[in-house]
Protein backbone atom coordinates (compact mmCIF):
# COMPACT_ATOMS: atom_id res chain seq x y z
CA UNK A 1 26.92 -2.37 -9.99
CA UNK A 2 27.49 1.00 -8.10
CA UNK A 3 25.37 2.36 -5.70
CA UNK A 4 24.11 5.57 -7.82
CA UNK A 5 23.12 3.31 -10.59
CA UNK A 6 21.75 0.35 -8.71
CA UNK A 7 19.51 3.05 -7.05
CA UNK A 8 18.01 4.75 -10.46
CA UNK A 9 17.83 1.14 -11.55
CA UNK A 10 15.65 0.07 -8.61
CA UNK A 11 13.25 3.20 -8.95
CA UNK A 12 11.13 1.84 -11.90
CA UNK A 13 10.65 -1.22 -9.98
CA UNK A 14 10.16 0.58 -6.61
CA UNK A 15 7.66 2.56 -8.78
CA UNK A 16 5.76 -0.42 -10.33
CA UNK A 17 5.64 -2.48 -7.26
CA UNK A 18 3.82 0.31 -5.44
CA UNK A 19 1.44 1.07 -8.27
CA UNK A 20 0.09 -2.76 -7.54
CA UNK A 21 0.68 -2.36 -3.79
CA UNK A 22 -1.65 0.51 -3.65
CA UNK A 23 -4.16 -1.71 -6.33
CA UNK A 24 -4.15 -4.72 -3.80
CA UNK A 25 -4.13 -2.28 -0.89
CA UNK A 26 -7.50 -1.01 -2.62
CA UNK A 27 -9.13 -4.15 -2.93
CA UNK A 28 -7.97 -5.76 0.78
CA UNK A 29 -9.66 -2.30 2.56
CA UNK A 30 -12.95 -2.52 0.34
CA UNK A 31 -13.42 -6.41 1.50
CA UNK A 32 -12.42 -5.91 5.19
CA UNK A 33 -14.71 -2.19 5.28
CA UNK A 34 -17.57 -4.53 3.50
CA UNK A 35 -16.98 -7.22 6.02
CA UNK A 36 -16.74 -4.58 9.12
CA UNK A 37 -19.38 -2.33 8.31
CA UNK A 38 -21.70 -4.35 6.14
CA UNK A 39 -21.65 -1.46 3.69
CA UNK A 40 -20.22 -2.19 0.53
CA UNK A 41 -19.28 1.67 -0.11
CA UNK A 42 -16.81 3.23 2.51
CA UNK A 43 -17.25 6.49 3.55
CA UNK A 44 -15.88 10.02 1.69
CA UNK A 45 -14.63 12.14 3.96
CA UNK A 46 -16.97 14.74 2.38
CA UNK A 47 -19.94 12.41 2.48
CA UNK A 48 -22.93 14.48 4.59
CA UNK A 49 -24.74 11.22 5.32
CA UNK A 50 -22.21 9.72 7.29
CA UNK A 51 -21.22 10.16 10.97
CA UNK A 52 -17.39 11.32 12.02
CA UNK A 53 -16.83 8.24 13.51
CA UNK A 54 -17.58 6.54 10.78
CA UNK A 55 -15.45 8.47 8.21
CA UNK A 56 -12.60 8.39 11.04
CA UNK A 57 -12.61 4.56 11.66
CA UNK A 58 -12.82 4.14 7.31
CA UNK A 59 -9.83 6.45 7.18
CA UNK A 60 -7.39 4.88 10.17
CA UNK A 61 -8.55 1.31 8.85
CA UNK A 62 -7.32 2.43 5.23
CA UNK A 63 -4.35 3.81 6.20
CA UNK A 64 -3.14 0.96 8.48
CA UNK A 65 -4.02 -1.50 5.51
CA UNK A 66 -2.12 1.19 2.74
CA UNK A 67 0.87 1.21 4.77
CA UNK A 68 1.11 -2.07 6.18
CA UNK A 69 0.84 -3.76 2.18
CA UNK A 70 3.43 -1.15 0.63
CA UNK A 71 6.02 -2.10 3.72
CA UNK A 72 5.85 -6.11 2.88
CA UNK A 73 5.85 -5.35 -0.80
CA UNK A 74 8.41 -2.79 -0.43
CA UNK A 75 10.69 -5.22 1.91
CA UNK A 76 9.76 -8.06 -0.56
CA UNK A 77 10.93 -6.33 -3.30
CA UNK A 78 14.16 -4.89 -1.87
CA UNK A 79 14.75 -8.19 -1.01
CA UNK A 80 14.55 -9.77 -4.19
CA UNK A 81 16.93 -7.39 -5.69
CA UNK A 82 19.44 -8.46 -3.54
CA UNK A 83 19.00 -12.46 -4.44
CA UNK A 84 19.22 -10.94 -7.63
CA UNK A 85 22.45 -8.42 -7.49
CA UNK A 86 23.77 -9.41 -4.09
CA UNK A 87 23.33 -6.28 -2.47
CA UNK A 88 20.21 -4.58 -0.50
CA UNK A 89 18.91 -1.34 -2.40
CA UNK A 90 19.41 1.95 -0.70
């Protein structure tokens, strides 16, 4: 397969696998805020009721967990397309 097409035919599947990366990414933060915190709700940024620090810590926590799920399902899935074609998508 050539490198232009192997690339748009990876993109639907880059595409689907972070639709459920950012699904599991969602439910893994709202268990480890509800074990951290004790809240069951994280903080909105725009939430008057709740302190900076708060809203920071809910923020860096949920960005460490977003990024750290879509780079193992992103590496997981460019490395099952090449056990499946034989070569690593660009």
């Amino acid at each position: 397969m050539s490198g232009k097409l192997q690339k748009v035919a990876y993109k639907p599947v880059g595409l689907l696998l972070g639709i459920g990366a950012g699904a599991v990414a969602g439910v893994i933060f709202n268990k480890v805020w509800k074990l951290a915190s004790g809240d069951d709700d994280a903080p909105n940024a725009t939430d008057e009721d709740r302190g900076w620090g708060e809203i920071i810590a809910a923020a860096a926590l949920q960005g460490a967990i977003f990024a750290t799920v879509k780079a193992l399902v992103d590496r997981g899935g460019a490395a099952g397309v090449r056990k499946i074609t034989g070569t690593w998508p660009d």
